[in-house]
Protein backbone atom coordinates (compact mmCIF):
# COMPACT_ATOMS: atom_id res chain seq x y z
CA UNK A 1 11.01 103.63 37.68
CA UNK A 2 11.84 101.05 40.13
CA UNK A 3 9.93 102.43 43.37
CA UNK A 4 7.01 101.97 40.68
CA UNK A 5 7.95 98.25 40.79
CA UNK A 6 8.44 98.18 43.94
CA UNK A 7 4.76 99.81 44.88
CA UNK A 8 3.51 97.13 42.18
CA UNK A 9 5.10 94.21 44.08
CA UNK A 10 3.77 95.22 47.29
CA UNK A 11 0.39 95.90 46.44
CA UNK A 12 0.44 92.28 44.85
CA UNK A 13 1.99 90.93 47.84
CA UNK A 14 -0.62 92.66 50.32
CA UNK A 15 -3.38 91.44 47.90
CA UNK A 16 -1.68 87.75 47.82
CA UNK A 17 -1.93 87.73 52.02
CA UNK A 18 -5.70 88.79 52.09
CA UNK A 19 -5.35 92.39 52.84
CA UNK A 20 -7.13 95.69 51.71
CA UNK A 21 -4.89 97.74 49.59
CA UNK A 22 -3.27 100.31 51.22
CA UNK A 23 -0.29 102.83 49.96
CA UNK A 24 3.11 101.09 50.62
CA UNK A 25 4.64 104.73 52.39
CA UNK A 26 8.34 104.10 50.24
CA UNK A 27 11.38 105.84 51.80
CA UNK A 28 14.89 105.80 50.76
CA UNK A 29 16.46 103.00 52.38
CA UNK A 30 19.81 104.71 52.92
CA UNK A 31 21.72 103.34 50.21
CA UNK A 32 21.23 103.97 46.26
CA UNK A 33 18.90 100.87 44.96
CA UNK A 34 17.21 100.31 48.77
CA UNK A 35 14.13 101.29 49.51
CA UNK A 36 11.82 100.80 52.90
CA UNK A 37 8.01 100.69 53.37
CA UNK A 38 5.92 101.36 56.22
CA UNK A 39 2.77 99.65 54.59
CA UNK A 40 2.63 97.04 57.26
CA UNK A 41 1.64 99.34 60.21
CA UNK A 42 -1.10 100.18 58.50
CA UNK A 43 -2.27 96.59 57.67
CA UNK A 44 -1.87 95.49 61.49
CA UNK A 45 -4.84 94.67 62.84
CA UNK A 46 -5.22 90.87 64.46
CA UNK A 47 -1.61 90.39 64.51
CA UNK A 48 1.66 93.37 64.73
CA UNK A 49 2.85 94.81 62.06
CA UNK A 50 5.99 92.88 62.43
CA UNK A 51 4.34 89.75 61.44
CA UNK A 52 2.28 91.23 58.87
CA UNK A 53 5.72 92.70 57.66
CA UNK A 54 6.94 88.95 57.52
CA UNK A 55 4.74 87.92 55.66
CA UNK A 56 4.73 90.30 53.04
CA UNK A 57 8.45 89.78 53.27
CA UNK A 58 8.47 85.78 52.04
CA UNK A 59 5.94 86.96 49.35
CA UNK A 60 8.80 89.89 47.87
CA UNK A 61 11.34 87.20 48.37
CA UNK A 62 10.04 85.25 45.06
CA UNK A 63 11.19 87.98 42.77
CA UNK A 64 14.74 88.04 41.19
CA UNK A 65 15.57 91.48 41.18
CA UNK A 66 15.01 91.76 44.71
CA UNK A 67 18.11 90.73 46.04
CA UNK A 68 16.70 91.55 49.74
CA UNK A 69 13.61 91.86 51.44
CA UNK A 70 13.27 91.43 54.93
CA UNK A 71 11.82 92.91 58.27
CA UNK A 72 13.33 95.89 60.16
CA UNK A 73 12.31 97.01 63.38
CA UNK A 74 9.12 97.06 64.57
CA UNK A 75 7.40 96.23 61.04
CA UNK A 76 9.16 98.26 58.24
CA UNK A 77 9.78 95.85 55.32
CA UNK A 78 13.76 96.53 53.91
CA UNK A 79 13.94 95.68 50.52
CA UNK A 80 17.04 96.13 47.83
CA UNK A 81 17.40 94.88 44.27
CA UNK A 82 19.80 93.66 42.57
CA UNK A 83 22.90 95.25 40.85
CA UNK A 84 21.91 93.93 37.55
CA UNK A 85 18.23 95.80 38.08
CA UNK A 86 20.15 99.07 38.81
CA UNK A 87 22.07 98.49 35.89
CA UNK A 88 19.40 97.72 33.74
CA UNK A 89 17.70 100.87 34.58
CA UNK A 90 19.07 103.65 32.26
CA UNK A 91 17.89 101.54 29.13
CA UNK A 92 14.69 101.28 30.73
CA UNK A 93 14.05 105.10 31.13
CA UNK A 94 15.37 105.95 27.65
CA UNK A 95 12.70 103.54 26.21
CA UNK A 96 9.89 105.23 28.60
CA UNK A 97 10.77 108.87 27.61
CA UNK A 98 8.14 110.86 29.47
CA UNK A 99 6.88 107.54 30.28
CA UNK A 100 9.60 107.45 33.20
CA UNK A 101 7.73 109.72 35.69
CA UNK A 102 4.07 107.74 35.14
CA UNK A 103 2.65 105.45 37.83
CA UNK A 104 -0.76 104.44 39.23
CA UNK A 105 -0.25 105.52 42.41
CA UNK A 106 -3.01 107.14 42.37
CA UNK A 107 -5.14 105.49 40.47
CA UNK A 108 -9.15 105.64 41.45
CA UNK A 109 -8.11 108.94 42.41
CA UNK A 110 -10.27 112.16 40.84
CA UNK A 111 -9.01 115.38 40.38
CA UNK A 112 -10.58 118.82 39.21
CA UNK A 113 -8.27 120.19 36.55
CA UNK A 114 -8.39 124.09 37.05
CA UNK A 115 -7.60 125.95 33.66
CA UNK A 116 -3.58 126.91 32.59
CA UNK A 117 -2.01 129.16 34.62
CA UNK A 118 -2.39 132.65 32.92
CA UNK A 119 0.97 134.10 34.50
CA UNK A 120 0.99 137.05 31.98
CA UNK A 121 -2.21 138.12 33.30
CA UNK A 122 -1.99 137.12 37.16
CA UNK A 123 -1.87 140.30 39.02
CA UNK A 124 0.95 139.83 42.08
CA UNK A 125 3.09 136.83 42.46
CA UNK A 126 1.09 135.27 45.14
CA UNK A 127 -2.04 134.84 42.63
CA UNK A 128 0.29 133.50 39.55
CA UNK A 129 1.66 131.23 42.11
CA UNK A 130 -1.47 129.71 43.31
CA UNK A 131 -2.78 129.12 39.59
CA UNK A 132 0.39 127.58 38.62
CA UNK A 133 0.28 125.26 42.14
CA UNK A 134 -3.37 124.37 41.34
CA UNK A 135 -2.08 123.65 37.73
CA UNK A 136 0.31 121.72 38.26
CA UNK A 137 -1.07 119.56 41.01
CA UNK A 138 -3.36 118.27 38.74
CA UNK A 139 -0.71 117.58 36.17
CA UNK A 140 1.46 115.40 38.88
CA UNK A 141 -1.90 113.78 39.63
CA UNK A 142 -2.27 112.66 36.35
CA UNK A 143 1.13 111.64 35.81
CA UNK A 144 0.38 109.64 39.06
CA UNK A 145 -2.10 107.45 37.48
CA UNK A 146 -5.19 109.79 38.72
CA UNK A 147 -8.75 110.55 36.82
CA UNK A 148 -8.31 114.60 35.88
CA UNK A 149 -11.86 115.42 34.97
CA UNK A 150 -12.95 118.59 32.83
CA UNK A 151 -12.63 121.98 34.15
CA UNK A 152 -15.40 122.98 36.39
CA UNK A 153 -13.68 126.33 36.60
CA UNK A 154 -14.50 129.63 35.52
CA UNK A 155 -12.06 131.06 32.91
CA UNK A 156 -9.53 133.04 34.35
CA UNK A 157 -9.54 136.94 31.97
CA UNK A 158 -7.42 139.56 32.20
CA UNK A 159 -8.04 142.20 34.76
CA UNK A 160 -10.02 144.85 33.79
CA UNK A 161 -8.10 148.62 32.87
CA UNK A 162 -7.41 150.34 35.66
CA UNK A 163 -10.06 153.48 35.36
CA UNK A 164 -9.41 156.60 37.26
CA UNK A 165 -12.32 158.22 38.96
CA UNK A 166 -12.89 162.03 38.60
CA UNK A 167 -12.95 164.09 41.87
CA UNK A 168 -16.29 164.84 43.02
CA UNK A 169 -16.99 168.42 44.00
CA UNK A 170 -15.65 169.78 46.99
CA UNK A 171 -13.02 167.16 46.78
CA UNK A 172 -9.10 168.02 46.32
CA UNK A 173 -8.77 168.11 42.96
CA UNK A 174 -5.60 166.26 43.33
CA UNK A 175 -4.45 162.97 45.25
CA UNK A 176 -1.86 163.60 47.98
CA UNK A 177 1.66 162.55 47.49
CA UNK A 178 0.74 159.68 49.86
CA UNK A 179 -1.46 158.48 47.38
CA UNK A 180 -0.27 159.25 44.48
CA UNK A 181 2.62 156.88 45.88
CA UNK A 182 0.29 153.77 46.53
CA UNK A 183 -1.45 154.11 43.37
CA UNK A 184 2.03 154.30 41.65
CA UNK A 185 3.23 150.62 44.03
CA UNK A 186 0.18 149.07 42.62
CA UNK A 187 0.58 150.11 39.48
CA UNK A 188 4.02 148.45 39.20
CA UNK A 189 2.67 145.39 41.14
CA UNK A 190 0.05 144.63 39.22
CA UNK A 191 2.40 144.43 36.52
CA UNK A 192 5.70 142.62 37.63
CA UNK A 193 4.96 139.30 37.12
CA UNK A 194 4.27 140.08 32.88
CA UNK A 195 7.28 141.97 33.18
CA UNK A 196 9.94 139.41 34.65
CA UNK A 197 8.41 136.92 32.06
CA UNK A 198 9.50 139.81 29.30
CA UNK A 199 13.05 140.09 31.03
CA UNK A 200 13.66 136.68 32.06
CA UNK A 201 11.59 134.07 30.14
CA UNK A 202 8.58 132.60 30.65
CA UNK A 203 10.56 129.65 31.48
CA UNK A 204 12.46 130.71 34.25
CA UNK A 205 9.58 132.37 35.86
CA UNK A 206 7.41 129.75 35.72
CA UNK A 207 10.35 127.48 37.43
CA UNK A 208 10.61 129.90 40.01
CA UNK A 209 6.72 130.06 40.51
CA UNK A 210 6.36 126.11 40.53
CA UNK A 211 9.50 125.71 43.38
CA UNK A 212 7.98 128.43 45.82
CA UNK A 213 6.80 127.04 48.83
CA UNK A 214 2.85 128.07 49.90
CA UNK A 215 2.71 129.82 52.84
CA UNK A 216 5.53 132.20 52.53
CA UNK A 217 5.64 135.72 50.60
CA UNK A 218 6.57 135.34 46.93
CA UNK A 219 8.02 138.09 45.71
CA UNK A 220 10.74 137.21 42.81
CA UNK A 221 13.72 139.20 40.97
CA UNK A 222 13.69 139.14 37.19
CA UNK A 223 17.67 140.10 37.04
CA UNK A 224 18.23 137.12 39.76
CA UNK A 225 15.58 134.59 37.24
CA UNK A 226 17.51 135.24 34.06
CA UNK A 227 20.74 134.72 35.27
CA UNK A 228 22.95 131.52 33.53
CA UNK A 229 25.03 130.74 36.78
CA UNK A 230 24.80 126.92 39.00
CA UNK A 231 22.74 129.29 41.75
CA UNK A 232 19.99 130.17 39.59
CA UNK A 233 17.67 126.54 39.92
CA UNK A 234 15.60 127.02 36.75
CA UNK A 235 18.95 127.34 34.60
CA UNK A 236 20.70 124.99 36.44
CA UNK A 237 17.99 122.18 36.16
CA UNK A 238 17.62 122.91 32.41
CA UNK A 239 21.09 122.87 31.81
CA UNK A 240 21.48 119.56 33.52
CA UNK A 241 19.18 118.58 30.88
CA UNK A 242 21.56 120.22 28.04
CA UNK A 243 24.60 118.49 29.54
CA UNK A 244 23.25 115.22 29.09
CA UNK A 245 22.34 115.77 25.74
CA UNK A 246 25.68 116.53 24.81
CA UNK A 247 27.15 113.77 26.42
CA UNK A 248 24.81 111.50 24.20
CA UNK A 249 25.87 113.75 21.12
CA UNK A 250 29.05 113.53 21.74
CA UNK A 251 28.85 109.57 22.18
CA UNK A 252 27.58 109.16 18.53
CA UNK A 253 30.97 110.20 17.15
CA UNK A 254 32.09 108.37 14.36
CA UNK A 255 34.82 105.51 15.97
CA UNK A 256 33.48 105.48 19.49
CA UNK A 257 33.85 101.96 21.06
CA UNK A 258 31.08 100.25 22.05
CA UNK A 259 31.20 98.56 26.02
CA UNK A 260 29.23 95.78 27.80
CA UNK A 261 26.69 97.28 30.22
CA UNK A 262 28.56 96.79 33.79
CA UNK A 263 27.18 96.87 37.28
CA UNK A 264 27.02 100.36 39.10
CA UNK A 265 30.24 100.99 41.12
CA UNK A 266 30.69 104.71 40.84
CA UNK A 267 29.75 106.81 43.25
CA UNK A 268 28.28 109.93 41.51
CA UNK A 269 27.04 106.83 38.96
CA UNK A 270 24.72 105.26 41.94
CA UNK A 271 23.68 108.69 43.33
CA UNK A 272 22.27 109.48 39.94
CA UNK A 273 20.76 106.24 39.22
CA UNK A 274 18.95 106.60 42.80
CA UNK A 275 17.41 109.89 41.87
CA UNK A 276 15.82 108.50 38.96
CA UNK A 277 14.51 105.20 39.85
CA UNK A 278 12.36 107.83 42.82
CA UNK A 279 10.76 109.79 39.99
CA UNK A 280 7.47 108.60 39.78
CA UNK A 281 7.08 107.86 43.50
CA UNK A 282 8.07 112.03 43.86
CA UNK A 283 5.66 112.50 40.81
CA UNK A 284 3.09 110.61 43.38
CA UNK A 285 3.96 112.11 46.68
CA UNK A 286 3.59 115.77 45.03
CA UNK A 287 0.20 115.49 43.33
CA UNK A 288 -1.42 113.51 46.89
CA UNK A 289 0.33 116.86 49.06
CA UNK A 290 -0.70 118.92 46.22
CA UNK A 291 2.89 120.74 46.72
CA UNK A 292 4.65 120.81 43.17
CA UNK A 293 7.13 122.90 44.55
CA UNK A 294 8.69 119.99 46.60
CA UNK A 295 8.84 118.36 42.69
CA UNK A 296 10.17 121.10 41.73
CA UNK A 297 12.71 120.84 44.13
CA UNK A 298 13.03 117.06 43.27
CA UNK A 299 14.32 117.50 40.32
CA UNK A 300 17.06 120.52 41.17
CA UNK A 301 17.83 116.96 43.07
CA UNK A 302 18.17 115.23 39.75
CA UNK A 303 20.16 118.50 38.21
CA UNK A 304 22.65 118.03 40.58
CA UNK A 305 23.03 114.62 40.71
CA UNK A 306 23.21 114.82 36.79
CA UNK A 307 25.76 117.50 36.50
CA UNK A 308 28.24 115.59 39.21
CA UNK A 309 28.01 112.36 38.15
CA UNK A 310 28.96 113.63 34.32
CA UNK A 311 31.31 115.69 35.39
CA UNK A 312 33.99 113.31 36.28
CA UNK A 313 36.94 112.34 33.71
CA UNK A 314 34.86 109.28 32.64
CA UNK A 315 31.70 110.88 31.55
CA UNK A 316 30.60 110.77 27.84
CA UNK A 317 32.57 113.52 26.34
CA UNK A 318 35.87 113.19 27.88
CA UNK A 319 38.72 112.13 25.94
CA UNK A 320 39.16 109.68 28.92
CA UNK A 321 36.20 107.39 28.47
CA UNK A 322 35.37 107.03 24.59
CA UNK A 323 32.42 104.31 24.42
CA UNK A 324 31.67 104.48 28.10
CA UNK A 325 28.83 103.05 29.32
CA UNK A 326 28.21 106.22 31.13
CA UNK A 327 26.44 107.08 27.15
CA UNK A 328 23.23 104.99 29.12
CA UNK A 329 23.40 106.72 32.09
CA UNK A 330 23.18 110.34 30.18
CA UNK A 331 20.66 109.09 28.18
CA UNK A 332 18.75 108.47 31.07
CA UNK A 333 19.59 111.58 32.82
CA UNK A 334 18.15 113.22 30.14
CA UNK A 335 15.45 111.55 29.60
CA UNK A 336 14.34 111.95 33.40
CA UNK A 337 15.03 115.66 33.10
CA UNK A 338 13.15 116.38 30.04
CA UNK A 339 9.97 113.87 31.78
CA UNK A 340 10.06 116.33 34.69
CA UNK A 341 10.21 119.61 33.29
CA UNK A 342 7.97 118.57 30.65
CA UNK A 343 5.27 117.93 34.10
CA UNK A 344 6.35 121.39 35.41
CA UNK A 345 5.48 122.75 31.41
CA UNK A 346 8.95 124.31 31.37
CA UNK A 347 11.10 123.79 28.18
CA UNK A 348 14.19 121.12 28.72
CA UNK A 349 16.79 122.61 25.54
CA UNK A 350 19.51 120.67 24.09
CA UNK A 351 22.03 123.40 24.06
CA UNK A 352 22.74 126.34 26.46
């Protein structure tokens, strides 16, 4: 949620100095809580982009939970914010819920919404992949503050039964073995995709499906999808989600001590809170790329940075840490979890 503050306060800023609006280009700014924007090089015009940098910088200055914001290099604006913001910001995602992941990047942006993704139906993984891709992109988009107008496309059916032609006379009345092979490869193929939903779940398909990259042959393992091991992404990001949940469960035992919030000192604490204040910015970037898979892959991210950070001997749940304020920071984890699977239409369970 902060980069979406931070976007705010620069477009204000650029609109306070007399420019056009243009997209502030965030990147991590090496250290959990920094963040760096490009926007100036693309304001430059009459003067560099160093001083259009500076003056964008004085304008950021006025805030109070910016506790930095000044000019690096040639024109990239550096800005951090305060402890107290990054400490703030677990509460903050609890209370937005799905809310979390929302900007308006992209708002006076229009998108076509194609209709769901019929995986059940799709006949080869390629073809379920690029409905769920176009599905999804307009999902992001919308999440991203975008207009996502009515379908203008056709409804996707089933494929018609396979018929099988009678031999004309004169003909072989039977297919060589060849061919009798082919017929029997696209027979299974045209198949595999309702049958790994059968095996695996529909969830763990469609994870699968949403993380693979365009451009590269999908062809998935059911045995591999429903697997409950770390190494398996669409379990492991969903049982992130189901860790966190039982770190808040376990918090609202009878007796445990309430703590004041304190500042972010942790490692594995500031990692985590990192990966969530970027998820509407990675919301943004993957609806304007139209690649949900790199989402996708954002939030294995978030998974991991989830499970590590509550892992330690201070996490809600160990006998170590009764009260912790670490009960925010799950909260938030799985708040952020559930906001991004809910985008990717994939089920975020309590319990595994």
């Amino acid at each position: 949620m902060i980069t979406r503050d931070v976007r705010q306060a620069i477009a204000r800023a650029v609109a306070a100095e007399g420019f056009a609006p243009a997209d502030p280009g965030l990147r991590p700014g090496g250290r959990p809580g920094c963040y760096a924007s490009s926007v100036a090089f693309g304001l430059a015009t009459s003067i560099s982009p160093r001083e259009v940098a500076q003056l964008l910088a004085s304008r950021l200055a006025e805030y109070p939970w910016l506790a930095r914001a000044e000019v690096s290099g040639p024109g990239f604006l550096a800005l951090a914010v305060t402890a107290q913001t990054l400490a703030a910001l677990p509460e903050r995602i609890t209370q937005a819920g799905p809310g979390c992941a929302r900007s308006d990047a992209l708002r006076g942006v229009t998108v076509d919404a194609p209709p769901p993704a019929d995986l059940p139906a799709a006949p080869g993984w390629e073809e379920a992949r690029k409905a769920l891709a176009a599905e999804l992109t307009a999902r992001l988009a919308a999440a991203a503050g975008a207009t996502v107008t009515a379908s203008g496309y056709p409804e996707r059916t089933a494929p018609a039964p396979r018929r099988t032609v009678p031999a004309v006379r004169g003909d072989a009345p039977h297919r060589s073995e060849e061919k009798k092979g082919e017929a029997a490869t696209a027979d299974v193929h045209s198949g595999e995709v309702a049958a790994a939903i059968a095996f695996a779940g529909e969830d763990s398909v469609r994870f699968w499906l949403a993380r693979a990259v365009p451009g590269r042959p999908v062809r998935l393992d059911a045995t591999i999808m429903a697997r409950h091991v770390p190494d398996n992404p669409a379990y492991a990001v969903r049982y992130a989600h189901a860790r966190a949940a039982s770190g808040v469960r376990w918090a609202a035992i009878p007796g445990a001590e309430a703590v004041p919030r304190r500042p972010p000192a942790d490692p594995g604490e500031l990692a985590l809170l990192d990966a969530l204040s970027w998820l509407p910015e990675r919301v943004a970037v993957a609806a304007r790329r139209g690649r949900p898979d790199e989402f996708a892959r954002d939030l294995e991210e978030l998974a991991g940075a989830t499970i590590a950070s509550l892992s330690t001997a201070s996490h809600p749940g160990s006998a170590h840490a009764p009260g912790s304020d670490r009960l925010a920071l799950a909260s938030a984890a799985q708040a952020g979890l559930a906001a991004g699977l809910g985008l990717l239409g994939v089920s975020a369970p309590d319990r595994m």
